[in-house]
PDB file of N, CA and C in Angstrom:
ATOM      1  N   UNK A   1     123.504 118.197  98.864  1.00  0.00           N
ATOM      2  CA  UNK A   1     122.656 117.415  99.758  1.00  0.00           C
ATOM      3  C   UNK A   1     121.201 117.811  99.579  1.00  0.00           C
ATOM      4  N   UNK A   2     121.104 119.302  99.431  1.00  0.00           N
ATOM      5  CA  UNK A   2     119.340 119.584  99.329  1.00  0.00           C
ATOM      6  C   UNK A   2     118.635 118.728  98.053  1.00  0.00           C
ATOM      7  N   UNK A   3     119.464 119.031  96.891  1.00  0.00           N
ATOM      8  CA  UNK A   3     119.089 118.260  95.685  1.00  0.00           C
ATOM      9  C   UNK A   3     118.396 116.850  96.032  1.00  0.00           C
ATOM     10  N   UNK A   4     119.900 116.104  96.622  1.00  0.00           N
ATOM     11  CA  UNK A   4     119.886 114.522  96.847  1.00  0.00           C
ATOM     12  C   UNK A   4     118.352 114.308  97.461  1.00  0.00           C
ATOM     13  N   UNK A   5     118.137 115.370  98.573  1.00  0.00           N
ATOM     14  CA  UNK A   5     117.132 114.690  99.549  1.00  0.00           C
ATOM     15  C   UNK A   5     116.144 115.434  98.935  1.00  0.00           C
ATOM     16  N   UNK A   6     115.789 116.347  97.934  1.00  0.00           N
ATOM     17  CA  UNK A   6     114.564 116.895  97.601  1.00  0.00           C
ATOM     18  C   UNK A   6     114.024 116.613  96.296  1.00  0.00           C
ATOM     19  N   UNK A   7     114.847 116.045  95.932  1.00  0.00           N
ATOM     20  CA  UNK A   7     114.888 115.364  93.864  1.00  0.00           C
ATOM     21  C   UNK A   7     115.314 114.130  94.246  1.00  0.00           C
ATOM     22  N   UNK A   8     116.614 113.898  94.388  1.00  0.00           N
ATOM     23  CA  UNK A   8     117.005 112.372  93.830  1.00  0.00           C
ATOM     24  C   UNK A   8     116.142 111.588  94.962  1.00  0.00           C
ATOM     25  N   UNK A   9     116.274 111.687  95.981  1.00  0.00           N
ATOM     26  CA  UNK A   9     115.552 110.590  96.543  1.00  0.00           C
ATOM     27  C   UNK A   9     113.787 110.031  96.657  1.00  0.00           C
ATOM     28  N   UNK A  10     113.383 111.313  96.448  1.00  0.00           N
ATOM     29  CA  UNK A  10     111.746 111.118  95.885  1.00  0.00           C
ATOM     30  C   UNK A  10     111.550 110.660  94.188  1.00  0.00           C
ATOM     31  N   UNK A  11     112.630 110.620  93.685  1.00  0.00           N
ATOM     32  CA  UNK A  11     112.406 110.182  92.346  1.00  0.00           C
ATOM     33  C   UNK A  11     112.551 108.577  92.382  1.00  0.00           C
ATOM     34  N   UNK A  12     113.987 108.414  93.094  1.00  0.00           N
ATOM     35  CA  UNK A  12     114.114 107.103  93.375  1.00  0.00           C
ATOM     36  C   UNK A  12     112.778 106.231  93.833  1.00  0.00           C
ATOM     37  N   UNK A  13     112.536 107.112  94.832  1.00  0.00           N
ATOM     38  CA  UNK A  13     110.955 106.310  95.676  1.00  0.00           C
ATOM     39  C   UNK A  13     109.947 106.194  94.728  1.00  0.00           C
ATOM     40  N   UNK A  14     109.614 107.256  94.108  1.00  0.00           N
ATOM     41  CA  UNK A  14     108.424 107.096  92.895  1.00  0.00           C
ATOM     42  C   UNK A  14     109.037 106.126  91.950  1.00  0.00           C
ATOM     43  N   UNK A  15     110.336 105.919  91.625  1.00  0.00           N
ATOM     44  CA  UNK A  15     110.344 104.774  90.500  1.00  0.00           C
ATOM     45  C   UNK A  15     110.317 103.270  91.032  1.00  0.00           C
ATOM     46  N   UNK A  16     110.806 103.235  92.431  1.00  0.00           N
ATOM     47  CA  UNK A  16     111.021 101.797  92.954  1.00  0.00           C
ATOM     48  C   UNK A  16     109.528 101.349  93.255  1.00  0.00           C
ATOM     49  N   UNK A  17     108.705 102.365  93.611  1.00  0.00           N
ATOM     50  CA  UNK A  17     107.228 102.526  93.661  1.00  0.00           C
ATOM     51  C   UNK A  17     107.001 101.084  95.065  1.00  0.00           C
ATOM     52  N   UNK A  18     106.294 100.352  95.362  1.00  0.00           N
ATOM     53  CA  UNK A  18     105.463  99.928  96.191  1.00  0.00           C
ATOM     54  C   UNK A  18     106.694  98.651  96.483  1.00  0.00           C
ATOM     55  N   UNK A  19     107.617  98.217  95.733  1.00  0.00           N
ATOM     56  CA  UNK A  19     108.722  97.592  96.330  1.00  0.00           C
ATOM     57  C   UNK A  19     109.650  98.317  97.506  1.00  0.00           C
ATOM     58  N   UNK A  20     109.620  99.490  97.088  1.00  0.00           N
ATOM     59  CA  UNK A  20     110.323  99.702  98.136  1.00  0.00           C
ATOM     60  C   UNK A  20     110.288 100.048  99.721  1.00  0.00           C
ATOM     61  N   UNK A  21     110.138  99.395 100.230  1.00  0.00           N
ATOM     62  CA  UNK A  21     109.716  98.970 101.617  1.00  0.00           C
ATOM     63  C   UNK A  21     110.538 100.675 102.949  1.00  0.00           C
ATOM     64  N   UNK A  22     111.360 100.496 102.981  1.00  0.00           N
ATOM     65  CA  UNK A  22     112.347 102.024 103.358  1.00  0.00           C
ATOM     66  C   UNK A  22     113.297 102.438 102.819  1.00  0.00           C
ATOM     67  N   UNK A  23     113.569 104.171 102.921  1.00  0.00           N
ATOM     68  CA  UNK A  23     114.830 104.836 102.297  1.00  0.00           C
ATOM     69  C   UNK A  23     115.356 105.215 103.573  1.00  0.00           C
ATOM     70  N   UNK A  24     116.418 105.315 104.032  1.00  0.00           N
ATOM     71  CA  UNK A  24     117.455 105.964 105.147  1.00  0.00           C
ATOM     72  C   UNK A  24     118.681 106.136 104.281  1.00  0.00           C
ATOM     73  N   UNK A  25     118.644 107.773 104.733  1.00  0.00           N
ATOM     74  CA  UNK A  25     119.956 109.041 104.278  1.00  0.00           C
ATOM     75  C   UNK A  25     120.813 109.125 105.545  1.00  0.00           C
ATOM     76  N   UNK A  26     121.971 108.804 105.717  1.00  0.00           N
ATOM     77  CA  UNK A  26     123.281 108.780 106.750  1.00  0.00           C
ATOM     78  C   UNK A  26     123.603 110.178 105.798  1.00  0.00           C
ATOM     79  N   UNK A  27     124.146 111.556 106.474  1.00  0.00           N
ATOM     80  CA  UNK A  27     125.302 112.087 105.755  1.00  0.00           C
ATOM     81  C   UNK A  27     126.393 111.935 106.702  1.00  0.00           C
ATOM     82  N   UNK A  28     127.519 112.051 106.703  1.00  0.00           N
ATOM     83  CA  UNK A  28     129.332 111.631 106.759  1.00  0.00           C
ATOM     84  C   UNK A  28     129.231 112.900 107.707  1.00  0.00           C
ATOM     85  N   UNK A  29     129.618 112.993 108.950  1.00  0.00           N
ATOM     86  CA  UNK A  29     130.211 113.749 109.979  1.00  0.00           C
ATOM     87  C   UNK A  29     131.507 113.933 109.764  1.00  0.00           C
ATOM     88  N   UNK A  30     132.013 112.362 110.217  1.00  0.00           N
ATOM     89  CA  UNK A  30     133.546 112.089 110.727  1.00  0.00           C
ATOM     90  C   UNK A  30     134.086 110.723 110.522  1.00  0.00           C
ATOM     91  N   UNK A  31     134.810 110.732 110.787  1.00  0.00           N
ATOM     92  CA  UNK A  31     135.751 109.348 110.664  1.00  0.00           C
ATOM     93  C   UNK A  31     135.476 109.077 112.519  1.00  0.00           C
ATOM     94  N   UNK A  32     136.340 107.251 113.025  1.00  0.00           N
ATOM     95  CA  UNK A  32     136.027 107.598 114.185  1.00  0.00           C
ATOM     96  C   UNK A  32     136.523 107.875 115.037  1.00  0.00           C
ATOM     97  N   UNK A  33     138.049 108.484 114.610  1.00  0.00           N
ATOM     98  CA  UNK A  33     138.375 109.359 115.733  1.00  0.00           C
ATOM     99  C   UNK A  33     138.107 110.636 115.195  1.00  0.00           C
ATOM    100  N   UNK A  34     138.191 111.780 116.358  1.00  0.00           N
ATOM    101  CA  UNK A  34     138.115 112.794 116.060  1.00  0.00           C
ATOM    102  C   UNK A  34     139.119 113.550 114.984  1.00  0.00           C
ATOM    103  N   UNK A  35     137.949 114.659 114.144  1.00  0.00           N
ATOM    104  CA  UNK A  35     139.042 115.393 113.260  1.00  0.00           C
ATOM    105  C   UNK A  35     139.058 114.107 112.056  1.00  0.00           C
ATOM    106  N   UNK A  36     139.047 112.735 112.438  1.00  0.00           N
ATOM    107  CA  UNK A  36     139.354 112.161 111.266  1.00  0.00           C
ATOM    108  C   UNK A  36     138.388 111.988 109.963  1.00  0.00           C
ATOM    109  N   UNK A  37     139.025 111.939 108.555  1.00  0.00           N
ATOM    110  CA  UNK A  37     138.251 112.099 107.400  1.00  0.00           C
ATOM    111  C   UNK A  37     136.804 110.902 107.312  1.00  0.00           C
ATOM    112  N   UNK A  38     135.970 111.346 106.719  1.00  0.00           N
ATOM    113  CA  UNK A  38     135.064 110.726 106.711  1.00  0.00           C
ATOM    114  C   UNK A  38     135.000 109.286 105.462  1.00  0.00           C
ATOM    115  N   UNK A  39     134.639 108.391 105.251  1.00  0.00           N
ATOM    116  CA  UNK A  39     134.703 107.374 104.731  1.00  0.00           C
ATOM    117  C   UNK A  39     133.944 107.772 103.418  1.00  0.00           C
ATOM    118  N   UNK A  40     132.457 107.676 104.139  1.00  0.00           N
ATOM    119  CA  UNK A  40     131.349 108.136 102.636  1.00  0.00           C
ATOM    120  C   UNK A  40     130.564 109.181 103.306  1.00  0.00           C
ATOM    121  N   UNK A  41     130.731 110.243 101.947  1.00  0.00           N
ATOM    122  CA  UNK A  41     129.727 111.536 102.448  1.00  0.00           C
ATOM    123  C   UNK A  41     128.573 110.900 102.661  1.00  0.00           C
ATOM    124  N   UNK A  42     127.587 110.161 102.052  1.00  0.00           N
ATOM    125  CA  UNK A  42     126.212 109.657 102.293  1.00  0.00           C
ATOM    126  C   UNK A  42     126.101 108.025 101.908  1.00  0.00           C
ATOM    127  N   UNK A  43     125.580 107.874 102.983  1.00  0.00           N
ATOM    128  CA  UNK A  43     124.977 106.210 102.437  1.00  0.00           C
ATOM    129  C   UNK A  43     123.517 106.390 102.662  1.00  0.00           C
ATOM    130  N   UNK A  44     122.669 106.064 101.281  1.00  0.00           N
ATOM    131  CA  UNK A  44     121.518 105.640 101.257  1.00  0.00           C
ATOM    132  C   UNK A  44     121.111 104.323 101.621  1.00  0.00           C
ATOM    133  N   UNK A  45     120.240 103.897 102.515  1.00  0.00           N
ATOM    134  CA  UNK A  45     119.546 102.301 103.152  1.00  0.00           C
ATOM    135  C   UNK A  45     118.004 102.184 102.370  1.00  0.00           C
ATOM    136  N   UNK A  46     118.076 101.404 101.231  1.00  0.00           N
ATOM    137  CA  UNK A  46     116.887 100.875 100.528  1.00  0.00           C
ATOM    138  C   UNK A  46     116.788  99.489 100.513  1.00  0.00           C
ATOM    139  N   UNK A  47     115.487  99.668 101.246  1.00  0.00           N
ATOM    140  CA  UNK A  47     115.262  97.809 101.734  1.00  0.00           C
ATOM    141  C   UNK A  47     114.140  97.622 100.964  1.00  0.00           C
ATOM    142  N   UNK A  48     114.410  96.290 100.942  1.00  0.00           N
ATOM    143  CA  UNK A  48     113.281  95.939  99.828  1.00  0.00           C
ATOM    144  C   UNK A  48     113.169  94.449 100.715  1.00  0.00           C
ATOM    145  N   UNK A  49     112.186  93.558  99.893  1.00  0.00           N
ATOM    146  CA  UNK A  49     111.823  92.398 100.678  1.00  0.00           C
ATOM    147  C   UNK A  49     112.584  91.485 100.119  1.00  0.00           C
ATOM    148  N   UNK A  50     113.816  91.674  99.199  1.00  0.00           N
ATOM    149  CA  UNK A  50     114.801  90.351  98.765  1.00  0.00           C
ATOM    150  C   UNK A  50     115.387  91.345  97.751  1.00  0.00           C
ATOM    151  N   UNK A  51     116.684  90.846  97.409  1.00  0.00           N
ATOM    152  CA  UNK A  51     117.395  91.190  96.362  1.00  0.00           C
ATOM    153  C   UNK A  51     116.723  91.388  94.889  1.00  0.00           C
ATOM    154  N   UNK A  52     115.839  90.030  94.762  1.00  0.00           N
ATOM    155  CA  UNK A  52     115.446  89.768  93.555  1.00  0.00           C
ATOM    156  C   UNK A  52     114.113  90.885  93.448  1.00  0.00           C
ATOM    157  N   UNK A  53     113.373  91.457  94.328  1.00  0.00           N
ATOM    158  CA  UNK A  53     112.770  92.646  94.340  1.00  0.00           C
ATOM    159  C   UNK A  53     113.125  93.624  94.126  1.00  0.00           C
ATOM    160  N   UNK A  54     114.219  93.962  94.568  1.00  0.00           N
ATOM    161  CA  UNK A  54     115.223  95.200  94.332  1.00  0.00           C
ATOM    162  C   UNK A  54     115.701  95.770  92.897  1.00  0.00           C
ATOM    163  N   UNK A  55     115.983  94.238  92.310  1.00  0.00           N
ATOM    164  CA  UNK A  55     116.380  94.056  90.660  1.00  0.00           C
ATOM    165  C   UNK A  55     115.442  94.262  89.550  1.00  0.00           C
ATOM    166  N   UNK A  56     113.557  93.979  89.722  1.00  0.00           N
ATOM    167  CA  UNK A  56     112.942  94.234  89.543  1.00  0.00           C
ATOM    168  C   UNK A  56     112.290  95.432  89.270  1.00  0.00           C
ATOM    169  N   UNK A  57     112.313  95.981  90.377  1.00  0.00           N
ATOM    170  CA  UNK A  57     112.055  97.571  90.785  1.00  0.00           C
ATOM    171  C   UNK A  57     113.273  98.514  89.923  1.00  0.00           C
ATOM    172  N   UNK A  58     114.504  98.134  89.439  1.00  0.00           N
ATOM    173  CA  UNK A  58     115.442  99.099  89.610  1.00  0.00           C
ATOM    174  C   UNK A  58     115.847  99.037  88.552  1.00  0.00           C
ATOM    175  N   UNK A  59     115.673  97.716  87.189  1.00  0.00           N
ATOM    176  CA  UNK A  59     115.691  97.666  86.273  1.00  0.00           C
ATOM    177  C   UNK A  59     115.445  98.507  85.106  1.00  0.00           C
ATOM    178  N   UNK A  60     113.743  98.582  85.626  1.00  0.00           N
ATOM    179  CA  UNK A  60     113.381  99.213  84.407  1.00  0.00           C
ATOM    180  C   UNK A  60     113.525 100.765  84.262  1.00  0.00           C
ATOM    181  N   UNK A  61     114.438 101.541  85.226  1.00  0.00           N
ATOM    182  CA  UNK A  61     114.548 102.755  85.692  1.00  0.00           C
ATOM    183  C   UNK A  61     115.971 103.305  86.369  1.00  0.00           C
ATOM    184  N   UNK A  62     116.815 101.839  85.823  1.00  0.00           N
ATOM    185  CA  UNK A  62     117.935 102.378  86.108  1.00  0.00           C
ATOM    186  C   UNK A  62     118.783 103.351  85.037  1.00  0.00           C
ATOM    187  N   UNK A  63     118.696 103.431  84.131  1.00  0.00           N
ATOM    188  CA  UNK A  63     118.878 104.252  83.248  1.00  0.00           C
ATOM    189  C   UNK A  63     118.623 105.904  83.887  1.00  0.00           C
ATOM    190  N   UNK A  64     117.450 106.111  84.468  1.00  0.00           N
ATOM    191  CA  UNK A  64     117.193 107.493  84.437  1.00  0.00           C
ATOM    192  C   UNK A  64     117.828 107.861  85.737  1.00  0.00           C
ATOM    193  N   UNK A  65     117.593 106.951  86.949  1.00  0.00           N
ATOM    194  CA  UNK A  65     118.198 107.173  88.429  1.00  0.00           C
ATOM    195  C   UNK A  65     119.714 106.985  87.771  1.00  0.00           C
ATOM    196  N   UNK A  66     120.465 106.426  87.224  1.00  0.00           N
ATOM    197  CA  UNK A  66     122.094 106.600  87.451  1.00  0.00           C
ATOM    198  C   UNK A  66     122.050 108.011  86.318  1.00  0.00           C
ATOM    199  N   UNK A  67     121.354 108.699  85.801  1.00  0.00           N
ATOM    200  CA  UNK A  67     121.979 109.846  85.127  1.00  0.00           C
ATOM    201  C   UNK A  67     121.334 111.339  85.874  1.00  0.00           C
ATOM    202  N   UNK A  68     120.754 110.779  86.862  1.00  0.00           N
ATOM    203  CA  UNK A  68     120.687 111.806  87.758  1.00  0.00           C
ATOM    204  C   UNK A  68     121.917 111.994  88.912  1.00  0.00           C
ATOM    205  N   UNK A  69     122.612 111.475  89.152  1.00  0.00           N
ATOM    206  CA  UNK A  69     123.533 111.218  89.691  1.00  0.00           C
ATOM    207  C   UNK A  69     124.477 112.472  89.567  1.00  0.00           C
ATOM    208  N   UNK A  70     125.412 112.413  88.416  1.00  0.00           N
ATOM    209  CA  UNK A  70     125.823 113.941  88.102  1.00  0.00           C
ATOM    210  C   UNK A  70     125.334 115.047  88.517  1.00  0.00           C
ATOM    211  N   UNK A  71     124.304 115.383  89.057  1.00  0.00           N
ATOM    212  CA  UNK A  71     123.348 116.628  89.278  1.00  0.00           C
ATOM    213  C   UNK A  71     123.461 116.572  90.425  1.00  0.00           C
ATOM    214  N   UNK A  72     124.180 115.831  91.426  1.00  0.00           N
ATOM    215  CA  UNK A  72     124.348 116.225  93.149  1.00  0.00           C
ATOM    216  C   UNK A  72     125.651 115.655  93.456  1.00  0.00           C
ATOM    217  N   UNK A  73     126.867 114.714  92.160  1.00  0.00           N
ATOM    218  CA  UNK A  73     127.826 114.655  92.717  1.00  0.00           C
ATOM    219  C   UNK A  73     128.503 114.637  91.677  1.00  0.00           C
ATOM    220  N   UNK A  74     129.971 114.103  91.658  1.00  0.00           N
ATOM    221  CA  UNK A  74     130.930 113.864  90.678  1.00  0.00           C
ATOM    222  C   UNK A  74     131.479 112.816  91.434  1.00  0.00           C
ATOM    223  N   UNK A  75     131.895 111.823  92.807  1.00  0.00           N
ATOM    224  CA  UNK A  75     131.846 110.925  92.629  1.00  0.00           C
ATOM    225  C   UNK A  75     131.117 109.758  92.222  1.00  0.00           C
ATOM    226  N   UNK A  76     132.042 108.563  91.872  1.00  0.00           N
ATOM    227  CA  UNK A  76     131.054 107.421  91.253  1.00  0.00           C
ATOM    228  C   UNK A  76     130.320 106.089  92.619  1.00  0.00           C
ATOM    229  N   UNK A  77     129.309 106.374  92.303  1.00  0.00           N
ATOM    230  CA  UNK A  77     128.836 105.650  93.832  1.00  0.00           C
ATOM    231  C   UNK A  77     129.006 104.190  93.797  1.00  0.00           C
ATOM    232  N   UNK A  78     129.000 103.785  94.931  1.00  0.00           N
ATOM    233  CA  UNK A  78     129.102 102.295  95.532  1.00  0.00           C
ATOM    234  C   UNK A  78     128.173 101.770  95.735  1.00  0.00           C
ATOM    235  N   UNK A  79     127.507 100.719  94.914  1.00  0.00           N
ATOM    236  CA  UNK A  79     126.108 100.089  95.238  1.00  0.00           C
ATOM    237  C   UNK A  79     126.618  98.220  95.922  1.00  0.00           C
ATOM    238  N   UNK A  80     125.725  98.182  96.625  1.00  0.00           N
ATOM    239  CA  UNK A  80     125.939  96.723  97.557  1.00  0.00           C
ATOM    240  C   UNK A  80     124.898  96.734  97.592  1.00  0.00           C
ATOM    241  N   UNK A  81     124.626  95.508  97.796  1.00  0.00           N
ATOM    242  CA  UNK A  81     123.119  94.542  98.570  1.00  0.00           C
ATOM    243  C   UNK A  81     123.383  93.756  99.428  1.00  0.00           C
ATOM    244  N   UNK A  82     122.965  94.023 100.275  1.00  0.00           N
ATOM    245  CA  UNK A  82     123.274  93.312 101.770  1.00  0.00           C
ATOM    246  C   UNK A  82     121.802  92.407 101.863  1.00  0.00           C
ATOM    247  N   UNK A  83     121.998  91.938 103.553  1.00  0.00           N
ATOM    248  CA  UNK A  83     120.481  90.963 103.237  1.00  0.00           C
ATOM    249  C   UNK A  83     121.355  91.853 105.154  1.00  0.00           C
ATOM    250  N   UNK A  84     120.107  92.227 105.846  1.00  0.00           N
ATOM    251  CA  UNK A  84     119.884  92.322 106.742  1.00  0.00           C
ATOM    252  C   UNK A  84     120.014  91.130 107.960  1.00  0.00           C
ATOM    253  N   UNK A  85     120.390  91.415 109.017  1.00  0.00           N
ATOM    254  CA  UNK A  85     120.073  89.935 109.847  1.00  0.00           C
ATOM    255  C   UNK A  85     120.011  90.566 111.269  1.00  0.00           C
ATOM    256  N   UNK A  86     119.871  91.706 111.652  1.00  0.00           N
ATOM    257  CA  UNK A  86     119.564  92.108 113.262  1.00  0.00           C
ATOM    258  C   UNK A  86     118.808  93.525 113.037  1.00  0.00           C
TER     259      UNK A  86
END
């Protein structure tokens, strides 16, 4: 986690550069009952002002952000794009 939030995620920000509007780090407590397993250790929230911004920004630098990846986990992450609405 120190890595994620002291390397990977300021790298991310410097490459998505002025598209990227916010980053929000969730780490995984619990499941929702008590004691129960947690779903995802971390979900990162990167908003951007449309999808097609996102693709832009993430293109030319996805190469270096997915091989940093290995260096704070060994699972393979789950990327989605949502569109916000509340």
């Amino acid at each position: 986690m120190k890595y994620y939030l002291e390397q990977h995620c300021p790298t991310v920000g410097q490459k998505m550069g002025r598209a990227l509007r916010k980053m929000e780090v969730e780490q995984g407590l619990s499941g929702g009952a008590p004691g129960a397993p947690i779903a995802y250790h971390v979900i990162c929230h990167l908003t951007f002002d449309s999808a097609e911004a996102f693709q832009a920004a993430f293109a030319p630098h996805a190469d270096t952000i997915m091989a940093d990846i290995p260096r704070y986990t060994s699972l393979q992450p789950v990327i989605q794009i949502s569109e916000v609405k509340i």
